[in-house]
Protein backbone atom coordinates (compact mmCIF):
# COMPACT_ATOMS: atom_id res chain seq x y z
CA UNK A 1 110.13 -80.62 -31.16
CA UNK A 2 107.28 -79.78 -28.87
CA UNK A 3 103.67 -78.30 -30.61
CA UNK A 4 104.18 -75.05 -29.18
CA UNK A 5 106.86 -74.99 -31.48
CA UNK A 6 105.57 -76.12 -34.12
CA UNK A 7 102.39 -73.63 -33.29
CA UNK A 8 104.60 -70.60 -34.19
CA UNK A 9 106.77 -71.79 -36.99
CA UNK A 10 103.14 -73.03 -38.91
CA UNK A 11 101.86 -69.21 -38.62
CA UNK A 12 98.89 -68.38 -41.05
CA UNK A 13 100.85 -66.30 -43.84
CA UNK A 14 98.93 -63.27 -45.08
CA UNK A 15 99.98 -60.98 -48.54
CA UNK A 16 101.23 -57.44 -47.90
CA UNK A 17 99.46 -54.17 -49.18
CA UNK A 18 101.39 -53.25 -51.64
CA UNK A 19 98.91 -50.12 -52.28
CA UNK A 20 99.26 -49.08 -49.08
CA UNK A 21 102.85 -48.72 -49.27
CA UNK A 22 102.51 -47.09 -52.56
CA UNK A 23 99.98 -44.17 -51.60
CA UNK A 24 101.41 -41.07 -50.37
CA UNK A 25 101.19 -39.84 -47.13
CA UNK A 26 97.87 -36.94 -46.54
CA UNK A 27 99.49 -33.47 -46.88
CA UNK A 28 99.44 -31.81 -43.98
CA UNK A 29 97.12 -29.03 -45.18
CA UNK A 30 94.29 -30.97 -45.44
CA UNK A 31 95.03 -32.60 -42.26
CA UNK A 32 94.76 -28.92 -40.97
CA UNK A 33 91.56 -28.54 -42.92
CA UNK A 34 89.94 -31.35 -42.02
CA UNK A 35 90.25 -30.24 -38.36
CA UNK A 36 89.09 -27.17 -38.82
CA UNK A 37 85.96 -28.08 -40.77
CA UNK A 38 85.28 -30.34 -37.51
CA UNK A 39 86.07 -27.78 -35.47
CA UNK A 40 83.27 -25.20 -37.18
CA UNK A 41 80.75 -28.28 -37.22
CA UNK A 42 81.23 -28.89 -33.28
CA UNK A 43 80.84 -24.88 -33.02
CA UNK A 44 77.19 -24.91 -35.03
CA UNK A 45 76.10 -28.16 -33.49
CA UNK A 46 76.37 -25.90 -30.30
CA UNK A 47 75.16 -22.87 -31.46
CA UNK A 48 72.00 -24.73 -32.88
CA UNK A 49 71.79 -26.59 -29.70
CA UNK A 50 71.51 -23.10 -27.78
CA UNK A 51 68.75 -21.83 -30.11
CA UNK A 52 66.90 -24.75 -29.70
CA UNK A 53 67.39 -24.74 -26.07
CA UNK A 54 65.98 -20.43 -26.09
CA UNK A 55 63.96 -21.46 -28.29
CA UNK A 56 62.31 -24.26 -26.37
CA UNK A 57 62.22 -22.48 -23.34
CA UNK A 58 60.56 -18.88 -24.75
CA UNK A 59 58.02 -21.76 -25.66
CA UNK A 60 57.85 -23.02 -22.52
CA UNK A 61 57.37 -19.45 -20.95
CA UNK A 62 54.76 -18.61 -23.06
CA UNK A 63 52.73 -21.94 -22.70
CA UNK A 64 53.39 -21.27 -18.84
CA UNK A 65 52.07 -17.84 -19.34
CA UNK A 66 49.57 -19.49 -20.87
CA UNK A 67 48.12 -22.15 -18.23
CA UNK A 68 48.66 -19.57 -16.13
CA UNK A 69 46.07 -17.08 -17.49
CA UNK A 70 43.70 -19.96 -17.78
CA UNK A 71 44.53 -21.35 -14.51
CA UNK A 72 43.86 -17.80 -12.97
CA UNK A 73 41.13 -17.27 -15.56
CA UNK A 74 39.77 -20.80 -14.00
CA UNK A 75 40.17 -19.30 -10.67
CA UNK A 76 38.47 -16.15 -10.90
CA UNK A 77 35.41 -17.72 -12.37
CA UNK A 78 35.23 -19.81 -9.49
CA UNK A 79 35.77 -16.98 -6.65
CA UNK A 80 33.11 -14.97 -9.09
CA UNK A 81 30.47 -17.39 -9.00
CA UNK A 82 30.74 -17.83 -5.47
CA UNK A 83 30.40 -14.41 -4.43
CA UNK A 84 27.88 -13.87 -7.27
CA UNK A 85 25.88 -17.30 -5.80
CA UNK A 86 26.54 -15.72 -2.33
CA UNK A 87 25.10 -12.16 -3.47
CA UNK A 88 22.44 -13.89 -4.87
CA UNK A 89 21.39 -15.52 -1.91
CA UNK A 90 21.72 -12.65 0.27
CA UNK A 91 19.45 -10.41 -2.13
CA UNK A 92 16.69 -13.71 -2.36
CA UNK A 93 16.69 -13.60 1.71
CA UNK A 94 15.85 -9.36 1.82
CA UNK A 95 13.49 -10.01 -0.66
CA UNK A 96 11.77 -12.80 0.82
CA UNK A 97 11.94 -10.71 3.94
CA UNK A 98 10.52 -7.79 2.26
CA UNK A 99 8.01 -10.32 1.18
CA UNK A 100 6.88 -11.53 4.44
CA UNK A 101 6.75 -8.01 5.69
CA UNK A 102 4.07 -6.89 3.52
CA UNK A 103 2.15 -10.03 4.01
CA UNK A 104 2.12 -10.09 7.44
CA UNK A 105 0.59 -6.65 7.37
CA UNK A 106 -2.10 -7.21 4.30
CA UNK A 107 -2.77 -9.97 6.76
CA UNK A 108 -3.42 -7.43 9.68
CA UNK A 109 -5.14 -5.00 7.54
CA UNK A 110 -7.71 -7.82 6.49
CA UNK A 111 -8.14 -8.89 9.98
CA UNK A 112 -8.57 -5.09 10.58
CA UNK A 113 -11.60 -5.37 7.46
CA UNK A 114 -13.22 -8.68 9.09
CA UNK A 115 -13.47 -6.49 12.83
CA UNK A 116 -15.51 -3.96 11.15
CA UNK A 117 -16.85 -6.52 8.39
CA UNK A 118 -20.60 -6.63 10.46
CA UNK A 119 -21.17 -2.84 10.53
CA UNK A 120 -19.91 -1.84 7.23
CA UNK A 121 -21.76 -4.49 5.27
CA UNK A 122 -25.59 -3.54 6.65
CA UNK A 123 -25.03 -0.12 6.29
CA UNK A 124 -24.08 -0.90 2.89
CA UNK A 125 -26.93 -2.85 2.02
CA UNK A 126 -29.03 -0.08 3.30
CA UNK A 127 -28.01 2.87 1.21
CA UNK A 128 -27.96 0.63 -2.06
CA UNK A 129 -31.38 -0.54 -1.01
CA UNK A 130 -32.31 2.92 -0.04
CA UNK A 131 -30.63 4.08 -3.58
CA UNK A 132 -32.66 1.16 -5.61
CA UNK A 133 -35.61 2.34 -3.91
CA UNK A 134 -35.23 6.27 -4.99
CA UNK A 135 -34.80 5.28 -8.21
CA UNK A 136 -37.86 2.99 -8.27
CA UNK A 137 -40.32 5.44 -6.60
CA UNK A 138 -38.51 8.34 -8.32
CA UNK A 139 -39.13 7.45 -11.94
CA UNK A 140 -39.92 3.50 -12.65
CA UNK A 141 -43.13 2.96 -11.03
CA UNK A 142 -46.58 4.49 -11.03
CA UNK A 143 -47.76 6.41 -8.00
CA UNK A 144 -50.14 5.50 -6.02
CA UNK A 145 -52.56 8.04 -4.74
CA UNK A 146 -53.40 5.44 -2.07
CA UNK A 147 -50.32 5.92 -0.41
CA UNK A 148 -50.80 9.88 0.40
CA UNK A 149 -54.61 9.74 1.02
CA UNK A 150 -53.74 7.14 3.57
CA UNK A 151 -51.27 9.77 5.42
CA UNK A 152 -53.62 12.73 4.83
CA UNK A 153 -56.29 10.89 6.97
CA UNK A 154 -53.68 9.58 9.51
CA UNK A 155 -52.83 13.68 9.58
CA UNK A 156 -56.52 14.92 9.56
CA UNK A 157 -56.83 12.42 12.96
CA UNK A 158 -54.04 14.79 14.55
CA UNK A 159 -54.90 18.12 13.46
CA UNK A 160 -55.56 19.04 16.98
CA UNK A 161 -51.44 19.53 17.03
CA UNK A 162 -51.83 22.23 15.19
CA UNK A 163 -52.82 25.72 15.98
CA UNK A 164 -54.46 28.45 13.43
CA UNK A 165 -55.43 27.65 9.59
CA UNK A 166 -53.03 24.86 7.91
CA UNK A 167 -51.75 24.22 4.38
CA UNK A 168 -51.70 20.84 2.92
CA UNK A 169 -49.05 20.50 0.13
CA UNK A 170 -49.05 17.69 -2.29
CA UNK A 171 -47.28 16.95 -5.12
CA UNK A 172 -49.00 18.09 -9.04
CA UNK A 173 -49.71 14.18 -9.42
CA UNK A 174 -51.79 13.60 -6.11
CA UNK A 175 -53.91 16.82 -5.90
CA UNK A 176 -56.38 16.01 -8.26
CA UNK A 177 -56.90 12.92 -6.33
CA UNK A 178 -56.62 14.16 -2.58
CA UNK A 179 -59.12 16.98 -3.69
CA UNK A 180 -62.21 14.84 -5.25
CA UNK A 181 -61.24 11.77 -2.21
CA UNK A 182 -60.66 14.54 0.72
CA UNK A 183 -62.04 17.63 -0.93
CA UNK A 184 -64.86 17.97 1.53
CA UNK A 185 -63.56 16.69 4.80
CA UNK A 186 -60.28 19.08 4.19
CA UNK A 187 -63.15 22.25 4.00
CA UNK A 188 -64.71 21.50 6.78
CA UNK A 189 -61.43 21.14 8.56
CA UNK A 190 -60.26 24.58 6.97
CA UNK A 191 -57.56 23.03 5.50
CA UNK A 192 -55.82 24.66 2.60
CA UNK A 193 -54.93 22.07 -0.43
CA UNK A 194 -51.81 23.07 -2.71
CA UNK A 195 -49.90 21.12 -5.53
CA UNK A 196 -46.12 20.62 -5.85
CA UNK A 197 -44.51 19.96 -9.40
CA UNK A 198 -41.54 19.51 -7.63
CA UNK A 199 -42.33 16.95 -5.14
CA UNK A 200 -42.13 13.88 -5.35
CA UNK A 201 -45.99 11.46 -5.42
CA UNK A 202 -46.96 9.90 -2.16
CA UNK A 203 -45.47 12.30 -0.09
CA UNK A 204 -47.17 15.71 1.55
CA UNK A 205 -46.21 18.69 3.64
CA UNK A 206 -48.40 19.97 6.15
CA UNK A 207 -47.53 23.92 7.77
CA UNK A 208 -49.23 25.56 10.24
CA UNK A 209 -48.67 28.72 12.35
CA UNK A 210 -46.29 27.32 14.88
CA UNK A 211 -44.66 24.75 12.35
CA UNK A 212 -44.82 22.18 9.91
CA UNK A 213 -44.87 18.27 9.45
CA UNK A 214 -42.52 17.23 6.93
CA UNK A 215 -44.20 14.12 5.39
CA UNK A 216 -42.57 14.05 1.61
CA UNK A 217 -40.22 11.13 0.41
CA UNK A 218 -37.27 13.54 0.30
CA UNK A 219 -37.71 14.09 4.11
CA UNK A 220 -38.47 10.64 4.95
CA UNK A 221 -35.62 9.31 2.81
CA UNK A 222 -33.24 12.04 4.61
CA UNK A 223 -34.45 10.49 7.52
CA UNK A 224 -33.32 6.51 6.72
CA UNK A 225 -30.26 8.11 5.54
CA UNK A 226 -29.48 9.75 8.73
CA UNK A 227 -30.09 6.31 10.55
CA UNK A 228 -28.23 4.21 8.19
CA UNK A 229 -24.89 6.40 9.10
CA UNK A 230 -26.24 6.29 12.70
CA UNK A 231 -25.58 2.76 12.53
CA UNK A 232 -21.81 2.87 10.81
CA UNK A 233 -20.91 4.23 14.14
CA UNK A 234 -19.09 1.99 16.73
């Protein structure tokens, strides 16, 4: 006998089930049942499968909706911001323009001022000086007789100007003074001595027949005055 032989007559021997043979077969209800209930599970699996597909892609839309806004939101800012920079830029250059405009003029006008700088200044100096000195003669300082007596006698040497009898007029302050100093001398010359509360000491006023000679502060101040503006002309 060969040992393939004896291989399958010395087969492992196994025990029967002797439940299985007793058990019933399934009724075929439940078989039914059972395929039905699979049926209805495969149906939900789906149906939950399509909600959470809408339901992941509503999601989706919205959070696209979403990065959209903020990419447009992103966007705008940065075409605001460079037509604000550019706005910005354009209103700085008018401005600086406007700037250099009005400079370049002040710049002209004060040329302009330094032209006319040497005539304006001296003839400004002269009517404050001529201003300070009003005020001094006018009502700070003493008179002095000295000053008219010395002008009478300058006068008396040039009488011979004057034609017919002449009036010497001096202010209230000087007469006493010209009359005992020049009394005697203005006699004999037939001069005519009056007093003046309204004219100012150290001046006097001489009139005659075929005019007068204007000698008083007020004339001889009218007189600087009338050179000072003289001199403000080009």
């Amino acid at each position: 006998m060969s040992t393939s032989d004896q291989q399958k007559q010395w087969q492992a021997w196994q025990p029967r089930d002797l439940l299985a043979e007793l058990s019933p077969p399934a009724p075929k209800g439940e078989i039914l049942a059972g395929k039905a209930s699979s049926e209805r599970s495969q149906t939900e699996l789906k149906h939950h499968q399509q909600l959470a597909e809408q339901k992941g892609f509503a999601q989706g839309v919205v959070q696209g909706v979403e990065e959209g806004k903020k990419q447009g939101y992103e966007q705008g800012m940065a075409l605001g911001r460079k037509e604000g920079e550019a706005q910005a830029l354009a209103e700085a250059e008018s401005q600086q323009n406007a700037c250099l405009e009005r400079l370049t003029l002040l710049l002209e006008n004060f040329q302009n001022s330094l032209d006319s700088l040497d005539r304006v200044i001296p003839s400004r100096l002269v009517q404050i000086a001529l201003t300070a000195a009003r005020e001094i003669v006018g009502s700070q300082c003493q008179p002095d007789s000295k000053i008219v007596l010395e002008r009478i006698q300058q006068l008396l040497q040039q009488d011979s100007l004057f034609k017919g009898p002449l009036r010497l007029t001096v202010s209230e302050d000087d007469r006493l003074r010209v009359e005992e100093t020049l009394g005697s001398i203005l006699a004999k010359r037939g001069w005519e001595l009056h007093g003046d509360a309204k004219m100012l000491p150290g001046g006097c006023l001489i009139t005659a027949e075929d005019g007068e000679l204007d000698a008083t502060l007020d004339a001889r101040w009218q007189a600087l005055c009338h050179l000072s503006r003289e001199d403000r002309q080009p």
